[in-house]
Protein backbone atom coordinates (compact mmCIF):
# COMPACT_ATOMS: atom_id res chain seq x y z
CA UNK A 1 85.20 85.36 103.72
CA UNK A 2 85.22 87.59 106.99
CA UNK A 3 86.56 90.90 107.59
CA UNK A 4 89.95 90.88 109.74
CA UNK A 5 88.98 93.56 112.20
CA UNK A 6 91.53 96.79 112.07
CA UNK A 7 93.35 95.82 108.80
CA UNK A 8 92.27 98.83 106.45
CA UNK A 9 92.15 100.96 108.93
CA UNK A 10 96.17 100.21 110.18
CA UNK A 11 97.26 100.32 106.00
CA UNK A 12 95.46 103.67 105.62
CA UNK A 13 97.41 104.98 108.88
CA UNK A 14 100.79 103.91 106.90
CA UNK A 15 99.49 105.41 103.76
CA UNK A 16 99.35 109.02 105.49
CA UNK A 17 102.53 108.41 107.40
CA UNK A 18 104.20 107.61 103.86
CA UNK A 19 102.71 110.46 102.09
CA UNK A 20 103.57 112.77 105.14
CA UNK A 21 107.36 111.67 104.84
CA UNK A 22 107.44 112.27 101.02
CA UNK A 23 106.20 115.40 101.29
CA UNK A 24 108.72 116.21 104.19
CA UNK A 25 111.78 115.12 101.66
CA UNK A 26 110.44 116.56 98.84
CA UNK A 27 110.41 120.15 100.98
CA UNK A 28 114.39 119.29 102.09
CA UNK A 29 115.60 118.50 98.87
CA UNK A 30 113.55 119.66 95.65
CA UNK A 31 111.23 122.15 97.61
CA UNK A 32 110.72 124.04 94.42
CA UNK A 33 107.94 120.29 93.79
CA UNK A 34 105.53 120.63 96.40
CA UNK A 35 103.86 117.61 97.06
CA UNK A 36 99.75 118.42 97.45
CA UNK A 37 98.68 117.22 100.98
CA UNK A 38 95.90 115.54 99.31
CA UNK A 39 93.34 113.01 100.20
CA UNK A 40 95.16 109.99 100.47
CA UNK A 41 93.27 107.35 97.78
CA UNK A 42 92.24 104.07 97.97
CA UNK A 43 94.84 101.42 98.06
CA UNK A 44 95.48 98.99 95.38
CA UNK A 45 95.80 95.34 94.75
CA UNK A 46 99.60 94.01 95.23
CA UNK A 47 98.72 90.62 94.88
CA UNK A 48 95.74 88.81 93.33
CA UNK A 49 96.83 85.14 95.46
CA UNK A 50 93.80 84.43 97.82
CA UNK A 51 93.46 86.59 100.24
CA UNK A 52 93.79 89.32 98.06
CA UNK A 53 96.86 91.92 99.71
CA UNK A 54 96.07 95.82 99.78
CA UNK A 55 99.00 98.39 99.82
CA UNK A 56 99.42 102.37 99.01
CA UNK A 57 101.83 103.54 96.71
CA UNK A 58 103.02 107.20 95.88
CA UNK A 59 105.25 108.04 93.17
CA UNK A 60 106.62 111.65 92.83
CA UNK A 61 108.94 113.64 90.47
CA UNK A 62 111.24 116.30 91.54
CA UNK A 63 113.94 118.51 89.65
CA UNK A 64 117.53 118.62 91.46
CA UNK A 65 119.10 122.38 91.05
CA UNK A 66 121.41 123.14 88.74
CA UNK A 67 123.99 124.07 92.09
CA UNK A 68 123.57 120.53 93.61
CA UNK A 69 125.59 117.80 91.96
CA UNK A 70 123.92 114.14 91.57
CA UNK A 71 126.35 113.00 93.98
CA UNK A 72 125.50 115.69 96.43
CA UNK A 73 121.40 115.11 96.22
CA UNK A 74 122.12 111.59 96.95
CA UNK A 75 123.93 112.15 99.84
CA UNK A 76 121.45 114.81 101.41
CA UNK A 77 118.98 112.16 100.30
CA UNK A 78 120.29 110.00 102.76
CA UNK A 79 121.36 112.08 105.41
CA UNK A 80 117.83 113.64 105.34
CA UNK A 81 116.08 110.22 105.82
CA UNK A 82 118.74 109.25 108.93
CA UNK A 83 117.96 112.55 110.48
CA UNK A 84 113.80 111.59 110.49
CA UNK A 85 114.78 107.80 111.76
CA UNK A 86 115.14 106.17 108.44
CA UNK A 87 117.39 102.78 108.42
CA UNK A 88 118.97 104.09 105.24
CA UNK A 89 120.52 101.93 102.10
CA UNK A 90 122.68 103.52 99.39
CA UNK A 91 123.75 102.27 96.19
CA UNK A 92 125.04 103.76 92.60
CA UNK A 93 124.46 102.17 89.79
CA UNK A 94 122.85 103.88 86.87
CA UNK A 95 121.71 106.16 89.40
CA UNK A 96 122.46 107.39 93.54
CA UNK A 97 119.67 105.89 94.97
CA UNK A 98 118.84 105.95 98.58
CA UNK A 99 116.54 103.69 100.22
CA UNK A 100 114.76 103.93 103.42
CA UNK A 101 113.02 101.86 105.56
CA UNK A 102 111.02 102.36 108.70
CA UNK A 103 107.83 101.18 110.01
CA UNK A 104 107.54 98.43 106.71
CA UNK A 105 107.30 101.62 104.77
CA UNK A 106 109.92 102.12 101.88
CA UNK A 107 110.77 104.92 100.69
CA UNK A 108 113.27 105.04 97.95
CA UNK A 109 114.87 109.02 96.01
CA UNK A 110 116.65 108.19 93.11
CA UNK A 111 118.92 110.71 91.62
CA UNK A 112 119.62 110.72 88.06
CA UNK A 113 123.31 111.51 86.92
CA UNK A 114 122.31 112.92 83.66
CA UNK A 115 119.54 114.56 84.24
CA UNK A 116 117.73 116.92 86.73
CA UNK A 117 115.17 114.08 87.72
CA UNK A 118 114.97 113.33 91.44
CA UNK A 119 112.57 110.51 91.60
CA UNK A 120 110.40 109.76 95.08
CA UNK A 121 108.80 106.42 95.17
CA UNK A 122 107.33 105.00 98.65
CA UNK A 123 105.18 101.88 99.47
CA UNK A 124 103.37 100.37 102.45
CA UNK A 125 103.44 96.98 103.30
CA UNK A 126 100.98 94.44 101.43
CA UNK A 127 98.10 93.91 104.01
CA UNK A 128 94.77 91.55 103.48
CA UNK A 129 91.49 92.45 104.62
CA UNK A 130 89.92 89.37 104.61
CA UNK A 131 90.62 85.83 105.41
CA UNK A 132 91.00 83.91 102.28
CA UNK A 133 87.80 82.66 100.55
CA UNK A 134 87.10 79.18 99.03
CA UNK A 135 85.93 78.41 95.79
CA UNK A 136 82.88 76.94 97.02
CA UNK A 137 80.00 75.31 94.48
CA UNK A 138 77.21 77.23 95.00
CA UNK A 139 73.27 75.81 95.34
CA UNK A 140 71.74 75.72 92.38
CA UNK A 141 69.17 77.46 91.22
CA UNK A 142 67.12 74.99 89.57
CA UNK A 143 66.55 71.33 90.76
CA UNK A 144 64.30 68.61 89.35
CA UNK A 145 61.85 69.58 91.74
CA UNK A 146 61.90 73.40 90.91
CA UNK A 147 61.88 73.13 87.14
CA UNK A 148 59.11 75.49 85.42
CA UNK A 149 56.51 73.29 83.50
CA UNK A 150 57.93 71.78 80.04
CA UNK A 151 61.68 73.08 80.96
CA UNK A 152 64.79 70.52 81.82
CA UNK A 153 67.36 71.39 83.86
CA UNK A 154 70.62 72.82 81.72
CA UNK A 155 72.50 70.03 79.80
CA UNK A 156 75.90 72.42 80.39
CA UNK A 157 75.68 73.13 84.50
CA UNK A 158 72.96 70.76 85.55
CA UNK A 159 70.73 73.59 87.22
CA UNK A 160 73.60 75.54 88.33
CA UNK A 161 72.95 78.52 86.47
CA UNK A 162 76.26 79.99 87.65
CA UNK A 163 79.44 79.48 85.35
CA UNK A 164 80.81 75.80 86.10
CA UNK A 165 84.17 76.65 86.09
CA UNK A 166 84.17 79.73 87.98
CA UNK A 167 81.09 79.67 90.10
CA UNK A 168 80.14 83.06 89.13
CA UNK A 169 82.83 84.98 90.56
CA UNK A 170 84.36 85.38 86.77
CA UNK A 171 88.13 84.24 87.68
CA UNK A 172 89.76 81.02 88.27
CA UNK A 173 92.91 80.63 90.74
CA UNK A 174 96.29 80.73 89.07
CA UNK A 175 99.29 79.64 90.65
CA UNK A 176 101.45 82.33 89.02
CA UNK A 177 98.91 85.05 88.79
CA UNK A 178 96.38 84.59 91.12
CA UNK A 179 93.44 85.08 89.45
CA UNK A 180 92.96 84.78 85.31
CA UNK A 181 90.10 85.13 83.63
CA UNK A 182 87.05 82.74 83.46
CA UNK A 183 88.16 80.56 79.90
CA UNK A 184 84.58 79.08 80.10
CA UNK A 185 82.24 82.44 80.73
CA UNK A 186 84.76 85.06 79.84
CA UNK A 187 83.43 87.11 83.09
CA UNK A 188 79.65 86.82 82.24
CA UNK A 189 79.48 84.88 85.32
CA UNK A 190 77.09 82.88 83.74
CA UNK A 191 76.57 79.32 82.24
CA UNK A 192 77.11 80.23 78.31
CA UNK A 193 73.98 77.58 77.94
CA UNK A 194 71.34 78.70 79.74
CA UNK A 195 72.30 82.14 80.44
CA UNK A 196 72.08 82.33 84.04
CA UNK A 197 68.04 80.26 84.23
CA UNK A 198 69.24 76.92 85.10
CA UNK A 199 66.95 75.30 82.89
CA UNK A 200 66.15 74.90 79.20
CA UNK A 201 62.35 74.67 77.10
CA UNK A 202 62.54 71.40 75.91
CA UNK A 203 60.05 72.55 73.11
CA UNK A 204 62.93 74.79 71.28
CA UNK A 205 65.72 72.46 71.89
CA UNK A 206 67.61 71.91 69.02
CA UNK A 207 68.55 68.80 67.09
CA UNK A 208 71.90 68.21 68.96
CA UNK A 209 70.71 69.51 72.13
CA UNK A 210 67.90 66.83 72.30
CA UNK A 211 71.11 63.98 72.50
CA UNK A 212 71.05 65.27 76.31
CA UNK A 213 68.18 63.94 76.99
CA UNK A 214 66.93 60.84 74.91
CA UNK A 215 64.69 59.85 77.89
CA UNK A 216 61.92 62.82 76.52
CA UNK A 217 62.18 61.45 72.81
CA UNK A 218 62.07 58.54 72.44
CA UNK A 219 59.44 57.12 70.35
């Protein structure tokens, strides 16, 4: 997995232009809601498909005056986002909503009709910041040559140590999803077995255990 050079760095310049142009429609059309310049935060995952994608988000609530008609704050919704170079969208439905789009950032108002709630919601685009990683086996930690005197390697991961099925990252790929859950560790990372040693003492091996290896019992 390597770094691609520039990637965080670009997202968190469209995270401050987005939060910049909410707080700039906010003040034209529900000024009473100031939006705190804040410290913009740390993006969040927006999908969990190798190589993980990275993307801010900003949701904000406003209160339309009791002078301005739903139909009204829709259309100074959209006229405000032309006048600042918006390629604007409208559409009523349940609601006016006005939709935005400029640099891959989205910025969507939508206007309730029967209620005061003017809702802001923006988004960057979905950026990686690293190419995509394999799910490569690691080395294990214990071989036949490495075993500690009167221990055998693991009967569950062979000297692994690490979770078999997830290689001690604690997820598996999904195809829907992206990641799920380890089903054989449960996140511990760990082969259940041995807990993480690679190895077992054959002295304290129980009765079924000892079927894994007939070769030290027999006689």
């Amino acid at each position: 997995m390597a770094e691609i050079p520039g990637a965080r760095a670009e997202l968190d310049r469209l995270g401050r232009f987005m939060h910049a142009q909410v707080r700039e429609l906010v003040s034209r059309l529900t000024p009473e809601a100031q939006v705190s310049p804040g410290e913009l935060g740390p993006p969040a995952v927006s999908d969990w498909h190798e190589p993980l994608q990275f993307r801010h988000t900003m949701t904000f609530r406003g209160a339309r005056p009791d002078t301005v008609p739903p139909a009204e704050m829709g259309r100074r919704a959209a006229e405000a986002l032309a006048d600042a170079g918006w390629a604007v969208e409208e559409e009523i439905a349940d609601a006016y909503f006005t939709t935005g789009r400029r640099d891959e950032v989205v910025l969507r108002v939508r206007v309730s009709m029967i209620s005061d709630v003017v809702l802001y919601q923006a988004e960057t685009p979905s950026m990686a910041f690293h190419t995509p990683e394999p799910l490569v086996r690691p080395e294990p930690l214990r071989t036949a040559d490495t075993l500690d005197p009167g221990y055998v390697l693991c009967y569950e991961c062979d000297g692994l140590g690490w979770c078999s099925s997830c290689y001690g990252r604690s997820w598996v790929p999904d195809a829907e999803r992206g990641r799920r859950r380890c089903p054989e560790c449960h996140e511990d990372r760990v082969c259940p077995i041995c807990r993480g040693s690679g190895e077992k003492y054959a002295a304290t091996l129980q009765y079924y255990e000892r079927g894994y290896y007939p070769e030290l019992f027999e006689g």
